[in-house]
N, C-alpha and C. Protein backbone atom coordinates (compact mmCIF):
# COMPACT_ATOMS: atom_id res chain seq x y z
N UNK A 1 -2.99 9.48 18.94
CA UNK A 1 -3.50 8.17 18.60
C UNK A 1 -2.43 7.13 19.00
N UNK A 2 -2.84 6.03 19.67
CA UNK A 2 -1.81 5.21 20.19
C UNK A 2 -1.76 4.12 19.20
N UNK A 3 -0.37 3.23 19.04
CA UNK A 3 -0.07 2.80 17.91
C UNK A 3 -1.03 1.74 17.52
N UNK A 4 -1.96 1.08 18.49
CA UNK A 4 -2.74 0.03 18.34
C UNK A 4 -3.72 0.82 17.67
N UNK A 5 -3.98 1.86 17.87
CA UNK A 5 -5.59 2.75 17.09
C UNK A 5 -4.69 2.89 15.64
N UNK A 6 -3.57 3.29 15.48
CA UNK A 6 -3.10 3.17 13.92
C UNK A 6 -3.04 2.36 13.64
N UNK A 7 -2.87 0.93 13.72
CA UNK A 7 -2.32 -0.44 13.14
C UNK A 7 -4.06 -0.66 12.82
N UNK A 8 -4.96 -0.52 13.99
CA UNK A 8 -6.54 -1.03 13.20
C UNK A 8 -6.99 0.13 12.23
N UNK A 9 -6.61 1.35 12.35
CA UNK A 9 -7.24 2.03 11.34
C UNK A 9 -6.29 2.14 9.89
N UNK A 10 -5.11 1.55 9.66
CA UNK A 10 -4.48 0.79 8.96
C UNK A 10 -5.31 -0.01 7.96
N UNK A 11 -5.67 0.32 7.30
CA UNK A 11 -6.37 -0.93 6.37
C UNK A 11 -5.97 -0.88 4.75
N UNK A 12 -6.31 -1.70 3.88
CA UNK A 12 -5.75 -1.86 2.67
C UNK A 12 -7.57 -1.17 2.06
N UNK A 13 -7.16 0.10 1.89
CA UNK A 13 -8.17 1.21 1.32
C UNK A 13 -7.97 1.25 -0.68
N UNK A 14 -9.00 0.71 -1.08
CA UNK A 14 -8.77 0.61 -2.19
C UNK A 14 -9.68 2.08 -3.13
N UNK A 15 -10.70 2.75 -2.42
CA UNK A 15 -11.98 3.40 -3.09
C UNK A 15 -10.65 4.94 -2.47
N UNK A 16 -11.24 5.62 -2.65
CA UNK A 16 -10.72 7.16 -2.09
C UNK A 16 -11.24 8.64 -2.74
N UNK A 17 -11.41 9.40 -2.39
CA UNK A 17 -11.92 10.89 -2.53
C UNK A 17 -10.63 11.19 -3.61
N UNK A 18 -10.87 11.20 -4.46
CA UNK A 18 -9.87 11.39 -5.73
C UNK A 18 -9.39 12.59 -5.84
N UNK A 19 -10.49 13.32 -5.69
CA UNK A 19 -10.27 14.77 -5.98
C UNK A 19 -9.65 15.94 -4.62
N UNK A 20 -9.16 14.87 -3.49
CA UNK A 20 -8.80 15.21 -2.20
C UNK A 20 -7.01 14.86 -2.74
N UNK A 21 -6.43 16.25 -3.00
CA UNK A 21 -4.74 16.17 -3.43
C UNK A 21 -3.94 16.15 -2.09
N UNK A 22 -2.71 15.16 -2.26
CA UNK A 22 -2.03 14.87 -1.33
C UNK A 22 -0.44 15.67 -1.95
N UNK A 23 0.18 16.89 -1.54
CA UNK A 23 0.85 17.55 -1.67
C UNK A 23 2.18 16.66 -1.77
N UNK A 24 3.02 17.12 -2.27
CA UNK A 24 4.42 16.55 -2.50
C UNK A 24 5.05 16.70 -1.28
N UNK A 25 5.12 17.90 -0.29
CA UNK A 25 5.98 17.90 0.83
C UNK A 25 5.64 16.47 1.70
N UNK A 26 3.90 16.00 2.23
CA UNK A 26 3.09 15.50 2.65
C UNK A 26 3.67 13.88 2.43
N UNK A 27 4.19 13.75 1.23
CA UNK A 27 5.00 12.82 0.05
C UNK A 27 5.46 12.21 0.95
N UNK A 28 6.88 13.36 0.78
CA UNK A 28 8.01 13.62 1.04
C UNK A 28 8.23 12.64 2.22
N UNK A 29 7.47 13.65 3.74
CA UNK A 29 7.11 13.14 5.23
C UNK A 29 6.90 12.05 5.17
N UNK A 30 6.60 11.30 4.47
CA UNK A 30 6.28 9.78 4.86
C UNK A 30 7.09 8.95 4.39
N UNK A 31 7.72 9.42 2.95
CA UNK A 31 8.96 9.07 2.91
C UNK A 31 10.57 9.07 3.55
N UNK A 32 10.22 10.49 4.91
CA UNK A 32 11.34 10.06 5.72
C UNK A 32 10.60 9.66 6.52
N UNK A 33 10.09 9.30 6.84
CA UNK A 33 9.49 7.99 8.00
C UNK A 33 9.91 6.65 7.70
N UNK A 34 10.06 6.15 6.17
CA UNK A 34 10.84 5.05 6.00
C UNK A 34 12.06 5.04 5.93
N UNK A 35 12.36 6.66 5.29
CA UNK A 35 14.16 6.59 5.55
C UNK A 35 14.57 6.08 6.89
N UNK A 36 13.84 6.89 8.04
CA UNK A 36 14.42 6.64 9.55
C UNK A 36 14.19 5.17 9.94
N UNK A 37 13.41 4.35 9.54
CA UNK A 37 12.95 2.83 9.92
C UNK A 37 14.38 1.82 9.79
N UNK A 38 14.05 0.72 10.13
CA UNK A 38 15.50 -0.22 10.10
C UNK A 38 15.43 -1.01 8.26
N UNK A 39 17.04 -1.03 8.75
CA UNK A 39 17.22 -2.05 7.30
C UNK A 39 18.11 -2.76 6.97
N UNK A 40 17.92 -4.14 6.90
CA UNK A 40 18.92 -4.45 6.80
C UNK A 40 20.37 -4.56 6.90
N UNK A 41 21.17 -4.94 7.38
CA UNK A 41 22.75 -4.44 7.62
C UNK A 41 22.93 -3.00 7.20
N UNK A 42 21.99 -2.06 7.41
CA UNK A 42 21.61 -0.98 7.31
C UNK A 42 22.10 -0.33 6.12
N UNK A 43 21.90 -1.00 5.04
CA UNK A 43 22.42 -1.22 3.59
C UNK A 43 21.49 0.40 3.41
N UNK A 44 20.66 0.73 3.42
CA UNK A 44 19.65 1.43 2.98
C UNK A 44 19.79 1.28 1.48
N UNK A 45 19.18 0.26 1.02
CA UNK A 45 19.36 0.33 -0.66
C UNK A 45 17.87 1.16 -1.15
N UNK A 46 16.96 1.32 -0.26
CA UNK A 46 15.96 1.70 -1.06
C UNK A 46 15.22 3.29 -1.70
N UNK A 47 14.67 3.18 -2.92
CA UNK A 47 14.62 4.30 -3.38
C UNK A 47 12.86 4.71 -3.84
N UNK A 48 12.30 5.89 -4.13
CA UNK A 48 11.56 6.05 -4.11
C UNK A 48 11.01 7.09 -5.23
N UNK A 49 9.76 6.76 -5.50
CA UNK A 49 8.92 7.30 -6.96
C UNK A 49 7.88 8.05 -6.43
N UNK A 50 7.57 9.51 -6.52
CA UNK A 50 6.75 10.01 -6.17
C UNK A 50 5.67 10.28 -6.78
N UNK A 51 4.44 10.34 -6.72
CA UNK A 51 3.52 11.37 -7.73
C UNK A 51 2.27 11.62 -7.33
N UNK A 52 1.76 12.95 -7.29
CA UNK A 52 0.73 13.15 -7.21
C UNK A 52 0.29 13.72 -8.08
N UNK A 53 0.44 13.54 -9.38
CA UNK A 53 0.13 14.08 -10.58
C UNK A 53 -1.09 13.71 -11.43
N UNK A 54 -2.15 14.12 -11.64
CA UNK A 54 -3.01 13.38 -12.20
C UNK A 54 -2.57 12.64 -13.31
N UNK A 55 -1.57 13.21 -14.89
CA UNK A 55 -1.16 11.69 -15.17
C UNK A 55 -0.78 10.91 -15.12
N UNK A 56 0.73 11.13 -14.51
CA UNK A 56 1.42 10.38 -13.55
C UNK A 56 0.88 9.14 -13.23
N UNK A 57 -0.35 9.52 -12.17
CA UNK A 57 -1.42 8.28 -11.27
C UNK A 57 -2.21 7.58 -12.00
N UNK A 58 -2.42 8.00 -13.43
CA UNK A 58 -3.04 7.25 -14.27
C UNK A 58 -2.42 6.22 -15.19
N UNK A 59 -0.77 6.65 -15.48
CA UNK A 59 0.25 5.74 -15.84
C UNK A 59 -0.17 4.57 -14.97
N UNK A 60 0.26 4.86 -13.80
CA UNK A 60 0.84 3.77 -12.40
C UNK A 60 -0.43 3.03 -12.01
N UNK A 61 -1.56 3.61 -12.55
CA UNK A 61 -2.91 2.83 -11.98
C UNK A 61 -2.87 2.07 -13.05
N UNK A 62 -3.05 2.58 -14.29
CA UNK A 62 -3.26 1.16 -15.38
C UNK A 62 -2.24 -0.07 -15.20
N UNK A 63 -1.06 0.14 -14.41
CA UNK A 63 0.16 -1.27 -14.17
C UNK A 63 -0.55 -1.62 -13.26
N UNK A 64 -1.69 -1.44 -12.04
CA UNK A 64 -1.79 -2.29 -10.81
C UNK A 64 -2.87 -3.10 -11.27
N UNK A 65 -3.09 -4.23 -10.59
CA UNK A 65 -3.70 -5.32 -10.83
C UNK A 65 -4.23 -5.05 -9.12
N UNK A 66 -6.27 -4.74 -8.74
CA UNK A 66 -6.69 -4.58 -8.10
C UNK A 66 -7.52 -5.69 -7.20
N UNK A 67 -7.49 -5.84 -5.81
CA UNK A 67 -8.15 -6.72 -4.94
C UNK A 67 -8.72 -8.30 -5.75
N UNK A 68 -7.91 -8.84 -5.92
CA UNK A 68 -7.67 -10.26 -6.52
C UNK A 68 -9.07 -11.15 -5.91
N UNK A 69 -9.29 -11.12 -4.83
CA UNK A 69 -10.87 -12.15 -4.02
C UNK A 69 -11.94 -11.45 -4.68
N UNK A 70 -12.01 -9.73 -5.17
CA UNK A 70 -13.00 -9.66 -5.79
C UNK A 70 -13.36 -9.99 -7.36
N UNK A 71 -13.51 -10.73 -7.79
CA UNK A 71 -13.78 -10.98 -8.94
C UNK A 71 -14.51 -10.51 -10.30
N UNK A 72 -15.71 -9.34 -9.80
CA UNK A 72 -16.22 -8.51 -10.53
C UNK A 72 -15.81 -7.25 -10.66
N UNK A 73 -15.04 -7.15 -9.67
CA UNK A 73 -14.29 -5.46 -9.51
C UNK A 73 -12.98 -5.43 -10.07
N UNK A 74 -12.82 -4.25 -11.09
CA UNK A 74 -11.44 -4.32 -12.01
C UNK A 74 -10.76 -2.98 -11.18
N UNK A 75 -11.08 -2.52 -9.88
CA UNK A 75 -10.72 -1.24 -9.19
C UNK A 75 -11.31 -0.29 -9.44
N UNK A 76 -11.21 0.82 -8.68
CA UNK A 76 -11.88 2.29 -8.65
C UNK A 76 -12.45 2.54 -9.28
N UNK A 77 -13.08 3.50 -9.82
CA UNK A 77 -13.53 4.24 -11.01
C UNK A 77 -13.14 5.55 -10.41
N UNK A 78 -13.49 6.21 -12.00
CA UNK A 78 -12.77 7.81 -11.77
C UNK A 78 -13.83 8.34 -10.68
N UNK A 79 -12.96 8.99 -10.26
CA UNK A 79 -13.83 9.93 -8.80
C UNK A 79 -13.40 9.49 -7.64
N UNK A 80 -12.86 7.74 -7.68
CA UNK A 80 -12.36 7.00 -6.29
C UNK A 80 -11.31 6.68 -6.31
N UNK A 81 -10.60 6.71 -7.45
CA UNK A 81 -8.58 6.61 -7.50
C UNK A 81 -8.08 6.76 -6.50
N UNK A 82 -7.04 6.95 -6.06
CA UNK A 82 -5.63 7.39 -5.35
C UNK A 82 -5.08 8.66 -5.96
N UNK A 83 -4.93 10.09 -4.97
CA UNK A 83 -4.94 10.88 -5.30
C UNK A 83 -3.08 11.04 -5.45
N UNK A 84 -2.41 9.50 -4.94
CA UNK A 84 -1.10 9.85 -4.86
C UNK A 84 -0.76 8.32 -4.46
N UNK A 85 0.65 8.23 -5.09
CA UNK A 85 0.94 7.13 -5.03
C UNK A 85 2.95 7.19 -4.76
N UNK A 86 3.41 6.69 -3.73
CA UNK A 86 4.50 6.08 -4.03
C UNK A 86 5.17 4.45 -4.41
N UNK A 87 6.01 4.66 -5.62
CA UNK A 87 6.52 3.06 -5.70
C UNK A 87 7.97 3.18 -5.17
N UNK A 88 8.12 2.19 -4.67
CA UNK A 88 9.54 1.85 -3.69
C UNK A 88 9.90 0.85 -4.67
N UNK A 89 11.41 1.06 -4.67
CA UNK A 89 12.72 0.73 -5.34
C UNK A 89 13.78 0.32 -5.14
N UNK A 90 14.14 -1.14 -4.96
CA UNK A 90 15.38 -1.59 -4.49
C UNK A 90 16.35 -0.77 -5.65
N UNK A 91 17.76 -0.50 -4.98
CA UNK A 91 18.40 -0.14 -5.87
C UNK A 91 19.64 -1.30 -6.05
N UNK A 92 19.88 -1.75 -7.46
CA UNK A 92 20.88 -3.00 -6.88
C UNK A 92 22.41 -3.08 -7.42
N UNK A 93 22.69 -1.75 -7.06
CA UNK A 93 24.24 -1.13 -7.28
C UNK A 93 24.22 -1.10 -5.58
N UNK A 94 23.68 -0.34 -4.91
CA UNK A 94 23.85 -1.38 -3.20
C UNK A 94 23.68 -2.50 -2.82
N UNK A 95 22.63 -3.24 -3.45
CA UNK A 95 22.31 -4.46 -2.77
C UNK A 95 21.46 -5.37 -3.88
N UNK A 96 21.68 -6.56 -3.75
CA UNK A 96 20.79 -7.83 -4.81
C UNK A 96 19.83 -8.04 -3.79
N UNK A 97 19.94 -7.92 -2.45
CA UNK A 97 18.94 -8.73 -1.57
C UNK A 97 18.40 -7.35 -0.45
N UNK A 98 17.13 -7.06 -0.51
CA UNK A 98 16.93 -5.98 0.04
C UNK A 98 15.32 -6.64 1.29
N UNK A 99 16.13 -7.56 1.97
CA UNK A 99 15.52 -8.32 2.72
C UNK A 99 14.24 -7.76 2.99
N UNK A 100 13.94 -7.94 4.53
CA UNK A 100 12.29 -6.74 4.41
C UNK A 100 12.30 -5.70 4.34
N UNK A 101 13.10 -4.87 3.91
CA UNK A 101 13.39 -3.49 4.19
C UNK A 101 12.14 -2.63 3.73
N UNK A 102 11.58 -3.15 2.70
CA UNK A 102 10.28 -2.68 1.55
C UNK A 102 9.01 -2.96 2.95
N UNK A 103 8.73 -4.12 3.38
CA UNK A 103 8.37 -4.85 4.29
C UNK A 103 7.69 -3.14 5.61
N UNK A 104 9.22 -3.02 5.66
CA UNK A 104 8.94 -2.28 7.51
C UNK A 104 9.06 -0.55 6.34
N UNK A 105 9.20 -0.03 5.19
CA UNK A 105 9.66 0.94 5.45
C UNK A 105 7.57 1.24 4.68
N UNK A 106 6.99 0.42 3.90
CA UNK A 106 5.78 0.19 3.59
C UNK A 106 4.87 0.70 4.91
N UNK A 107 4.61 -0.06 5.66
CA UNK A 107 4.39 -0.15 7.15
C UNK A 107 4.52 1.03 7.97
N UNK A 108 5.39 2.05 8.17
CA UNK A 108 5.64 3.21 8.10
C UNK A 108 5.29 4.27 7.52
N UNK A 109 5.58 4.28 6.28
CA UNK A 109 4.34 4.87 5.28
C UNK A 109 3.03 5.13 5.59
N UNK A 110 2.47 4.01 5.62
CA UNK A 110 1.48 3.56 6.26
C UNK A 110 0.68 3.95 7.35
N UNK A 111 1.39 4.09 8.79
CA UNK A 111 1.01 4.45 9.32
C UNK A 111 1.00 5.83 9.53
N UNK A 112 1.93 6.09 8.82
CA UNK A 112 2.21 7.71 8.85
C UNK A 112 1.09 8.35 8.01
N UNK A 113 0.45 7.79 7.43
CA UNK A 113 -0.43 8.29 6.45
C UNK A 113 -1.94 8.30 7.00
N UNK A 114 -1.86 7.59 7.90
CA UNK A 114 -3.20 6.70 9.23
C UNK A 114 -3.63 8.56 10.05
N UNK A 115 -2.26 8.58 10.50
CA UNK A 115 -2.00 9.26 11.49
C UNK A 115 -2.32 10.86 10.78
N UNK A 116 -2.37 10.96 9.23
CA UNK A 116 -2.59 12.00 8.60
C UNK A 116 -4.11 12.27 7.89
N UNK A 117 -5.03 11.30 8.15
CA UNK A 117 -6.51 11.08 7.97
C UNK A 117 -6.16 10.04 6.70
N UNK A 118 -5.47 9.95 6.12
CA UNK A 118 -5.19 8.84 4.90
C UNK A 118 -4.87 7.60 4.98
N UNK A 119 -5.28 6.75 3.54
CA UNK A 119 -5.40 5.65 3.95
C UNK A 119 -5.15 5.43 2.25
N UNK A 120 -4.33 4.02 2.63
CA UNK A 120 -3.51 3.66 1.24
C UNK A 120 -3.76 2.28 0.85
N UNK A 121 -2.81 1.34 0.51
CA UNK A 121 -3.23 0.03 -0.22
C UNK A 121 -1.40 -0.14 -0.92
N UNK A 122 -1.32 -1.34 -0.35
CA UNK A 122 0.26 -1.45 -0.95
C UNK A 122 -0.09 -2.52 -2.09
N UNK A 123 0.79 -2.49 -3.23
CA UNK A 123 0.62 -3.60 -4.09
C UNK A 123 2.00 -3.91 -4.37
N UNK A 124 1.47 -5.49 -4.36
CA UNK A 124 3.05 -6.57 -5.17
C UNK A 124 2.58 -6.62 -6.26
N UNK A 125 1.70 -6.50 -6.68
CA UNK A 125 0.66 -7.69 -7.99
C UNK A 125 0.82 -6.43 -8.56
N UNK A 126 1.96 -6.19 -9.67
CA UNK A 126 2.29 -4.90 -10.59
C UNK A 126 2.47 -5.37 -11.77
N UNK A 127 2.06 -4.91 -12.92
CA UNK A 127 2.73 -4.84 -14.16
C UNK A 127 4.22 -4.08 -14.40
N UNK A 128 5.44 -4.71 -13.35
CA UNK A 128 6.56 -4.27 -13.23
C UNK A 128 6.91 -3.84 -14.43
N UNK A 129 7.46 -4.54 -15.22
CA UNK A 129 8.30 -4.12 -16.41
C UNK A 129 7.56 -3.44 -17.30
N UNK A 130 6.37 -3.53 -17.39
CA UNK A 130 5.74 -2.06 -18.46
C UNK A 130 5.34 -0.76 -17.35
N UNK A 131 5.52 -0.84 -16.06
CA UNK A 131 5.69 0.17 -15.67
C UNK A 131 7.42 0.90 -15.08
N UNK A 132 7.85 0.41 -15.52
CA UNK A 132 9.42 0.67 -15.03
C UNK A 132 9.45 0.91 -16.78
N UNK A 133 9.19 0.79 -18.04
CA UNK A 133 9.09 1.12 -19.07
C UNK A 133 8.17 2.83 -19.30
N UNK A 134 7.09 2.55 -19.15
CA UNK A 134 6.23 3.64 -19.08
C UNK A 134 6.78 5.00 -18.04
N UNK A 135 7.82 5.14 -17.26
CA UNK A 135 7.93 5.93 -16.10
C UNK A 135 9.59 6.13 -16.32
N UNK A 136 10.38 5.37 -17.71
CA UNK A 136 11.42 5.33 -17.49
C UNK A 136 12.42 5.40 -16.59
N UNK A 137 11.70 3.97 -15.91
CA UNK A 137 12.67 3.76 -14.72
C UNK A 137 14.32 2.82 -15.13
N UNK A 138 15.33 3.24 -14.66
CA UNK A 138 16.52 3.08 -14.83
C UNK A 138 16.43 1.10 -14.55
N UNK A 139 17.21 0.29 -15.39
CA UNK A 139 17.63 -0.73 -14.90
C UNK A 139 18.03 -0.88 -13.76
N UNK A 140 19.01 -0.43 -13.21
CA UNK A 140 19.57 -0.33 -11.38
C UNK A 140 18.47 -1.05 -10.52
N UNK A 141 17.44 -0.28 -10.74
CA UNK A 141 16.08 -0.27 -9.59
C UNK A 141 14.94 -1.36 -10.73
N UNK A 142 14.82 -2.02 -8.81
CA UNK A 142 13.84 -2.84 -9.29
C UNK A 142 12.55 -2.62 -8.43
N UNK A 143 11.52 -2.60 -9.19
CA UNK A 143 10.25 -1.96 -8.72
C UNK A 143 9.97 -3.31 -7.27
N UNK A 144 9.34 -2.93 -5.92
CA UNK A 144 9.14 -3.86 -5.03
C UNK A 144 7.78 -3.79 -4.91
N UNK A 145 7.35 -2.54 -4.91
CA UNK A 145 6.02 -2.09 -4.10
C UNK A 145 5.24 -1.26 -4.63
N UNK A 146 4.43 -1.15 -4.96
CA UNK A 146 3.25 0.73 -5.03
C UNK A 146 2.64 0.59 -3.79
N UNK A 147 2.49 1.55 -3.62
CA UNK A 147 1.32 2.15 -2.40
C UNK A 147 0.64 3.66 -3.04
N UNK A 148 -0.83 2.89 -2.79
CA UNK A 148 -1.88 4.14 -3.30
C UNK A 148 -2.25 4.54 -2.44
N UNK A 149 -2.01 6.04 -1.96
CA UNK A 149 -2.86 7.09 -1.36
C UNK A 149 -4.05 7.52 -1.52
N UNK A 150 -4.79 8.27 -0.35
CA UNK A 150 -5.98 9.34 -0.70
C UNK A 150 -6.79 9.17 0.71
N UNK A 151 -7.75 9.82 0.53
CA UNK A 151 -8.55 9.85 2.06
C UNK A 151 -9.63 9.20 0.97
N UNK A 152 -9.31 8.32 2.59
CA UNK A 152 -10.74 6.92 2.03
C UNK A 152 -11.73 7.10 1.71
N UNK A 153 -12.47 5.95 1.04
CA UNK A 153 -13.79 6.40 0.41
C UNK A 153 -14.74 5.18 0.98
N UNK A 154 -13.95 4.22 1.90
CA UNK A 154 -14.64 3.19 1.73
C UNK A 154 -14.86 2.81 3.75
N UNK A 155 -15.72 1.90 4.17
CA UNK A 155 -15.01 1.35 5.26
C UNK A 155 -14.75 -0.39 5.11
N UNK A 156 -13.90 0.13 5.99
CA UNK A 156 -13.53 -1.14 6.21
C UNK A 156 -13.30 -1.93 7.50
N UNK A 157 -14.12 -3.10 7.17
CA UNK A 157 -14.20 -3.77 8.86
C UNK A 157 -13.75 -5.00 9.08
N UNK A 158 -13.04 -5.48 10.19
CA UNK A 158 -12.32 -6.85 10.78
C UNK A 158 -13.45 -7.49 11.87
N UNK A 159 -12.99 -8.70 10.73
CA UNK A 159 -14.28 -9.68 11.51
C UNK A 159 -13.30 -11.06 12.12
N UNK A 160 -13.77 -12.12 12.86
CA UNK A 160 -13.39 -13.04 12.76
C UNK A 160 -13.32 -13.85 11.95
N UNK A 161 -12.14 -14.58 11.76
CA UNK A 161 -12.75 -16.17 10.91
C UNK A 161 -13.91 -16.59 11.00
N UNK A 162 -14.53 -16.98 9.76
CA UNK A 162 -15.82 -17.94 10.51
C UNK A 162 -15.25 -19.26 10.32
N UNK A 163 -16.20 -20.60 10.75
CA UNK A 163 -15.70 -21.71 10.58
C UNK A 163 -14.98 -21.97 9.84
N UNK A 164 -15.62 -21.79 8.54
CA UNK A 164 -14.94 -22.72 7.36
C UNK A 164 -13.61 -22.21 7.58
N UNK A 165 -13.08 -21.10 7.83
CA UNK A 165 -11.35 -20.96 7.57
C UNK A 165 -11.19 -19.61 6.19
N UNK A 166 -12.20 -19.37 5.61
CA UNK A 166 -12.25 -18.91 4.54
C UNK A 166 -11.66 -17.33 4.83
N UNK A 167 -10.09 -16.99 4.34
CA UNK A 167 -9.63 -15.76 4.55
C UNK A 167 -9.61 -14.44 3.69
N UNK A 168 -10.77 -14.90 2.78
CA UNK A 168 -11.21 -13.87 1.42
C UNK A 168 -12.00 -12.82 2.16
N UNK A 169 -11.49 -11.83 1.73
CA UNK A 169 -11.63 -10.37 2.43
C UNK A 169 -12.89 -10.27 1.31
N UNK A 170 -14.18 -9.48 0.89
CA UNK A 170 -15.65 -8.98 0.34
C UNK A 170 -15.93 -8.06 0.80
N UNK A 171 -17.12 -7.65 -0.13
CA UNK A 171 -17.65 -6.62 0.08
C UNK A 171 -19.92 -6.76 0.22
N UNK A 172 -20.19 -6.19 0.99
CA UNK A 172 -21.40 -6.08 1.10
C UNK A 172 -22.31 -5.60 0.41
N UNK A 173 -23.67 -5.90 0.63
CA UNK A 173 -24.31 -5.17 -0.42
C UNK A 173 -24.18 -3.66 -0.13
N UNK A 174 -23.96 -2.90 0.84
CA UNK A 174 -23.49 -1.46 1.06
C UNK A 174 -22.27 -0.96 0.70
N UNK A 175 -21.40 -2.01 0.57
CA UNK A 175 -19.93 -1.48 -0.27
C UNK A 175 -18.62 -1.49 1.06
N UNK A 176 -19.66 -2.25 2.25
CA UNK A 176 -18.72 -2.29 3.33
C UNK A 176 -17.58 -3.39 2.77
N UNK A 177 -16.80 -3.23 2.85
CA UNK A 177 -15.29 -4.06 2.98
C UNK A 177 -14.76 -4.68 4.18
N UNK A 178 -15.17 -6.12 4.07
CA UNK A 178 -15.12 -6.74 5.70
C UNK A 178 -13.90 -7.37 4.89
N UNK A 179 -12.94 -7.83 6.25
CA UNK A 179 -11.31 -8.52 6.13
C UNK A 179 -11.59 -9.01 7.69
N UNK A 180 -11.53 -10.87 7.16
CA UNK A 180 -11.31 -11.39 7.84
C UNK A 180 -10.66 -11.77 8.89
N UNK A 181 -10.07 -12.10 9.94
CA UNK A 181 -9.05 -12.42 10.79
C UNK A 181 -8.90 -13.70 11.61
N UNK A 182 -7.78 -13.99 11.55
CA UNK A 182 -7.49 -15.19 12.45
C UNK A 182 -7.99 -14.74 14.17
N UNK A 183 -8.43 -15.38 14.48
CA UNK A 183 -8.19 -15.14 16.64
C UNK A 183 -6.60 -15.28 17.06
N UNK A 184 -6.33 -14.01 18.10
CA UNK A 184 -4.83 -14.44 18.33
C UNK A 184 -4.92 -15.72 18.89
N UNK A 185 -5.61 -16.29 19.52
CA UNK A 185 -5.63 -17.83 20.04
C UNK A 185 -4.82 -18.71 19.26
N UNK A 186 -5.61 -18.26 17.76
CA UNK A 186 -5.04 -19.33 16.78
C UNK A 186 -3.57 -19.08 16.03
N UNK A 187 -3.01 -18.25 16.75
CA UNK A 187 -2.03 -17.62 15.47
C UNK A 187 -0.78 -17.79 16.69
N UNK A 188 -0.93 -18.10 18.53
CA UNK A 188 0.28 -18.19 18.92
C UNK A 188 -0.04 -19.59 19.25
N UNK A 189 1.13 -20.07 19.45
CA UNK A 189 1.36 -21.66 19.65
C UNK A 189 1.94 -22.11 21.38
N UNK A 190 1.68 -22.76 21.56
CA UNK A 190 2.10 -23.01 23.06
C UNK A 190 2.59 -24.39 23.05
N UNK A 191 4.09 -24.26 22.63
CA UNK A 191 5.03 -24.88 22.29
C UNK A 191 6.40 -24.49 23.13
């Protein structure tokens, strides 16, 4: 698969085959895919939370706060979870400033997971501190990211902008998940 077929089949997959387990080694692999990525003055401050545990994923799902444009949807229901989830962890006994490192090592993940029939969903929008409570995570580390795993349940399709400008990603009456897009026209400048 060439990297342009991963970057579109890349999508922010929120539904998933729940009951489809994503093994710890499987984890692991995608977690050195971000080890090997760049970082910063090559600080590598970042650290990582594994689980594919069914309670585990049920801790870490009740902290995420799900697809914000939809308004009637509070996320998944049982049967469409994330069969696995990693949260990434600045650690800040290396570093206070862990520039994009979360950014490109996410992204990686990511595609590495594309490239494995899976399809994930990164979140900022966390109930940090009651989940760094609930998971007894150490002060040091500060939570940056989750990313939810699983083989998708949903599709998802890229459309253009329409006029109005309106960049709220929906869903159809079939449960299709359209995400809008700018035209590259509009996004380089000829300056």
């Amino acid at each position: 698969m060439s990297i342009r077929e991963l970057v579109l089949k890349n999508r922010s997959y929120r539904r998933f085959y729940q009951n489809e387990k994503i093994e710890r080694t499987l984890l692991e692999e995608l977690v050195d895919l971000a080890r090997l990525s760049s970082s910063g003055a090559n600080l590598q401050p970042l650290k990582y939370v594994l689980s594919n545990e069914p309670d585990k994923n049920e801790i870490i799902f009740r902290h995420l706060k799900w697809a914000a444009y939809l308004k009637d949807w509070n996320g998944p229901e049982e049967g469409e979870k994330p069969s696995a989830y990693i949260i990434v962890l600045g650690d800040k006994e290396i570093s206070g400033n862990f520039f994009w490192d979360h950014g490109i090592a996410c992204q990686s993940i990511l595609l590495g997971a594309c490239e494995k029939g899976l399809g994930g969903c990164m979140f900022g929008s966390v109930d940090k501190k009651g989940l760094a409570e609930k998971l007894d995570i150490p002060e040091r580390y500060d939570i940056l990211v989750v990313i939810a795993l699983g083989k998708p349940k949903e599709k998802v399709v890229l459309e253009d902008l329409n006029e109005t400008g309106d960049i709220k990603y929906w869903r159809d009456e079939n449960g299709v998940h359209h995400v809008p897009k700018r035209k590259l026209k509009d996004i380089i400048l000829d300056i």
